[in-house]
C-alpha atoms as a PDB file:
ATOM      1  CA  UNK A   1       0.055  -1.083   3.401  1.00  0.00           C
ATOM      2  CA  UNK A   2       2.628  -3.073   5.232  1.00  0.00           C
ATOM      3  CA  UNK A   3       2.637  -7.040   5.640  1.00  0.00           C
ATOM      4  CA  UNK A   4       1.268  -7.019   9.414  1.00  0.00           C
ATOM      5  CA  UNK A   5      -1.556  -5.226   8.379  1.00  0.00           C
ATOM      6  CA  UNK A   6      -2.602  -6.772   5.292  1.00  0.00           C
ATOM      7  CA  UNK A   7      -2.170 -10.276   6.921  1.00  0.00           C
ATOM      8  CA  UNK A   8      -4.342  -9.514   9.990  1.00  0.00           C
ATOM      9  CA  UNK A   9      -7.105  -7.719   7.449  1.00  0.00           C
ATOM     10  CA  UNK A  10      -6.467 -10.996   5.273  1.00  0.00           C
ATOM     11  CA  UNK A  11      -7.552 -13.507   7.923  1.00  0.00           C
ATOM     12  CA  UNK A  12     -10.873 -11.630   8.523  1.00  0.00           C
ATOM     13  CA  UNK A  13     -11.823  -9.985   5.080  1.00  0.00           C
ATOM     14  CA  UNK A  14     -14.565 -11.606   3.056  1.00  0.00           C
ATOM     15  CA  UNK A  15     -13.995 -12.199  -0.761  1.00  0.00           C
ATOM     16  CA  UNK A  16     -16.392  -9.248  -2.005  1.00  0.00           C
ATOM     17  CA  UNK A  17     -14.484  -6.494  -0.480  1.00  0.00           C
ATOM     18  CA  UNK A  18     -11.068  -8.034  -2.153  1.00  0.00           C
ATOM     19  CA  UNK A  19     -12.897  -7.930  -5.685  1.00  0.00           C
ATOM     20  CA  UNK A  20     -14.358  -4.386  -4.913  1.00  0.00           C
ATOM     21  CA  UNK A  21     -10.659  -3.384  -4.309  1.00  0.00           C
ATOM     22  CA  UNK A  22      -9.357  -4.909  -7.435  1.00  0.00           C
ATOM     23  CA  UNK A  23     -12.072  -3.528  -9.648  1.00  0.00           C
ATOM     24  CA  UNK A  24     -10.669   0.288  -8.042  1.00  0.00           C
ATOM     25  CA  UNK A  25      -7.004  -0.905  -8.305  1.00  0.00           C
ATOM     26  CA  UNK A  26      -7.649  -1.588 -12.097  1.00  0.00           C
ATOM     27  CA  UNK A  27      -9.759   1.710 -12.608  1.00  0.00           C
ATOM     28  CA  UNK A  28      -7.254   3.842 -10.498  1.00  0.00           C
ATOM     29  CA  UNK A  29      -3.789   2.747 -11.420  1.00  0.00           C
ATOM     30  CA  UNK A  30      -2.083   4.364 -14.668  1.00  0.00           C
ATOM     31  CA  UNK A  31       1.521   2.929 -14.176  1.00  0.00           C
ATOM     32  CA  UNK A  32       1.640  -0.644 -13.927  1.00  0.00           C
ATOM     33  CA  UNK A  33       5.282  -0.402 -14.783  1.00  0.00           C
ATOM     34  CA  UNK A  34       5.735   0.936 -10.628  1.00  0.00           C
ATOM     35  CA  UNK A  35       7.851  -1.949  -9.102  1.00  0.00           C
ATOM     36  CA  UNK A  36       5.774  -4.157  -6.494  1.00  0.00           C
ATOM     37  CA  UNK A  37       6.012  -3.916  -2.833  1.00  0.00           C
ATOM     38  CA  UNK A  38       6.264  -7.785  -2.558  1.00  0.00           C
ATOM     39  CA  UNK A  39       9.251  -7.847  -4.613  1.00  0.00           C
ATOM     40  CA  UNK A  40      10.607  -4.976  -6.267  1.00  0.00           C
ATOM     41  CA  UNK A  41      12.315  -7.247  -8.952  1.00  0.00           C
ATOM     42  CA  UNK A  42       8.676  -7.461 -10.625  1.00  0.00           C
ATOM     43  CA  UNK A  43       6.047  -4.634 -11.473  1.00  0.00           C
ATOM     44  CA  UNK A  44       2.723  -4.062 -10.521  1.00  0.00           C
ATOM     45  CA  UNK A  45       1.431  -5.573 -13.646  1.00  0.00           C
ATOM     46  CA  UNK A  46       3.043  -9.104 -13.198  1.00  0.00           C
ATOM     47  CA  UNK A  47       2.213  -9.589  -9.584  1.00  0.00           C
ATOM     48  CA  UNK A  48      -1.774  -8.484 -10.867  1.00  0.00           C
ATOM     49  CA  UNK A  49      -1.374 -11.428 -13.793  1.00  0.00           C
ATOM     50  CA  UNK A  50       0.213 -13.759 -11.660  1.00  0.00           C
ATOM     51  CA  UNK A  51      -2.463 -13.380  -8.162  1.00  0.00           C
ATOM     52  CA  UNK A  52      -5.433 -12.556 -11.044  1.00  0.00           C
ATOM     53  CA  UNK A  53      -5.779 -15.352 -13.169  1.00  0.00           C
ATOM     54  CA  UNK A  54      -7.206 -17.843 -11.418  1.00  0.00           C
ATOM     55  CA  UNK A  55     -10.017 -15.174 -10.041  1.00  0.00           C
ATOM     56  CA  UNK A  56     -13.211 -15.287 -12.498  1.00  0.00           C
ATOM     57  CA  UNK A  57     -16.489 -13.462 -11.770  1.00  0.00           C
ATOM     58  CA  UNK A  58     -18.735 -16.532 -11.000  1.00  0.00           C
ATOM     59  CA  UNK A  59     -15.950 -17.803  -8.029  1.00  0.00           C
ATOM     60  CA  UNK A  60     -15.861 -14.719  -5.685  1.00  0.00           C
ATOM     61  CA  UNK A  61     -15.708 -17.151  -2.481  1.00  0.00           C
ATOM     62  CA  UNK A  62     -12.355 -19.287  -3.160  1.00  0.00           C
ATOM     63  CA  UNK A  63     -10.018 -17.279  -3.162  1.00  0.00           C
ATOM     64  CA  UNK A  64      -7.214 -18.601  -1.260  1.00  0.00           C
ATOM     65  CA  UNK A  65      -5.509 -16.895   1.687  1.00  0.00           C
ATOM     66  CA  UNK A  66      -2.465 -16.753   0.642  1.00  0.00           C
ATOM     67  CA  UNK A  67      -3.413 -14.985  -2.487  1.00  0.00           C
ATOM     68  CA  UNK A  68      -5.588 -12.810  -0.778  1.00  0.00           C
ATOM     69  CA  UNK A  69      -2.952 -11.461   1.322  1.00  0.00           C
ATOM     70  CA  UNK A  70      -0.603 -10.711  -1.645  1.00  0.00           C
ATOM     71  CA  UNK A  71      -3.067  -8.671  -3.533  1.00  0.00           C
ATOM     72  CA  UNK A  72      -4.010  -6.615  -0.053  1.00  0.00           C
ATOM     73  CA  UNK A  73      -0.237  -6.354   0.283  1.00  0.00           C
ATOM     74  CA  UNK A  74      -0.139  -4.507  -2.782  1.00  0.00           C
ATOM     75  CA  UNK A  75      -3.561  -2.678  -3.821  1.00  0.00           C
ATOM     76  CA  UNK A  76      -4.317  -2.592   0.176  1.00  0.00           C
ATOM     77  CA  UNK A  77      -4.761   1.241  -0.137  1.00  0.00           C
ATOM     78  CA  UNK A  78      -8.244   0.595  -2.875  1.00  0.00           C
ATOM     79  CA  UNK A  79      -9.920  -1.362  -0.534  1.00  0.00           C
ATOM     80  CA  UNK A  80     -13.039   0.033   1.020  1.00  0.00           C
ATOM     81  CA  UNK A  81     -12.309   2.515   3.870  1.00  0.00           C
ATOM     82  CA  UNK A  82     -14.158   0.252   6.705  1.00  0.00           C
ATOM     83  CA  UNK A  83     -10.756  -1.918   6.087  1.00  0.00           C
ATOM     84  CA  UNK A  84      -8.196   0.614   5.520  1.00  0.00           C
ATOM     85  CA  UNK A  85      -5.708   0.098   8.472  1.00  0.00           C
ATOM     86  CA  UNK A  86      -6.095   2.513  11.239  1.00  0.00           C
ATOM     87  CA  UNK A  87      -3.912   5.658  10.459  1.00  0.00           C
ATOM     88  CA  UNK A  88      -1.831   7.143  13.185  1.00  0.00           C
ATOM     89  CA  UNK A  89      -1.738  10.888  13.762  1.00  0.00           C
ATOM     90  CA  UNK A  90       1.415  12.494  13.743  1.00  0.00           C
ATOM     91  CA  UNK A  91       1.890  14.706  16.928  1.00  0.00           C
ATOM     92  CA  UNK A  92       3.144  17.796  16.020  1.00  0.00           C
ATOM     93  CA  UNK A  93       6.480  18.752  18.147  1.00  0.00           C
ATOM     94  CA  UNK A  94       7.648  22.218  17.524  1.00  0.00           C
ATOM     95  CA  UNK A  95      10.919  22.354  16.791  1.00  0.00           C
ATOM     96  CA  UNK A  96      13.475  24.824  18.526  1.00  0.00           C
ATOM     97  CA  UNK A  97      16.396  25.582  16.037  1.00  0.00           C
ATOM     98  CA  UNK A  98      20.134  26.834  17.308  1.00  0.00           C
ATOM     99  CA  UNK A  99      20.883  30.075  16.080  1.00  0.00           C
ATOM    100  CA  UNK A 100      23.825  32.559  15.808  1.00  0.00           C
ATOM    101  CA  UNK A 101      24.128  35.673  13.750  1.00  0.00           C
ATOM    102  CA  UNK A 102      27.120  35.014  11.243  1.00  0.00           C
ATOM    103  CA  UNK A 103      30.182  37.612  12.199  1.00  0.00           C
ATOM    104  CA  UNK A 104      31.582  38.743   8.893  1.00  0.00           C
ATOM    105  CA  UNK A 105      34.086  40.744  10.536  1.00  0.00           C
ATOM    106  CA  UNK A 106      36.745  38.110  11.240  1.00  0.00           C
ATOM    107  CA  UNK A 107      35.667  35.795   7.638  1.00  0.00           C
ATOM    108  CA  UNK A 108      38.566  36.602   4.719  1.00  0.00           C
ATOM    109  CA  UNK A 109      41.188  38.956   7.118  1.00  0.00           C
END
């Protein structure tokens, strides 16, 4: 997910969809080692410990919006479908290809 679309889904997204999307993130992902999309100086794992630990199970409503945006900025593609980004369709243009059959008759004289 790119930054435009994770900030406009940000502003509008309540809390319980962002918690749904973690809980998939942390079932789903097998390489946390994967360097982040925020900054590819860090991994997956330390941008999840850093935007995580202030999130506990009883506080699902405070999460702060700049937070919120980081983790859709990076687990964006676990959250629930309804919030997925629309997805354009590629058109597909055939392709015409320039062609000439080799001649081997003039190649090594």
């Amino acid at each position: 997910m790119n930054k435009r679309h994770a900030q406009k889904i940000s502003n509008t997204i309540p809390d319980k969809p962002v918690f749904d999307m973690l809980i998939k993130a942390k079932a789903e992902i097998t390489d946390w080692t994967v360097p982040s999309k925020a900054n590819s100086g860090m991994s997956r794992g330390i941008l999840w410990n850093m935007f995580t630990k202030e999130l506990k199970a009883p506080h699902y409503n405070i999460i702060s919006p700049m937070i919120k945006y980081r983790l859709i900025h990076e687990f964006g593609e676990y959250l629930p479908e309804e919030w997925q980004p629309p997805r354009k369709k590629k058109k597909a243009t055939p392709i015409t290809i320039a062609h000439q059959d080799p001649i081997f008759e003039s190649w090594m004289k």
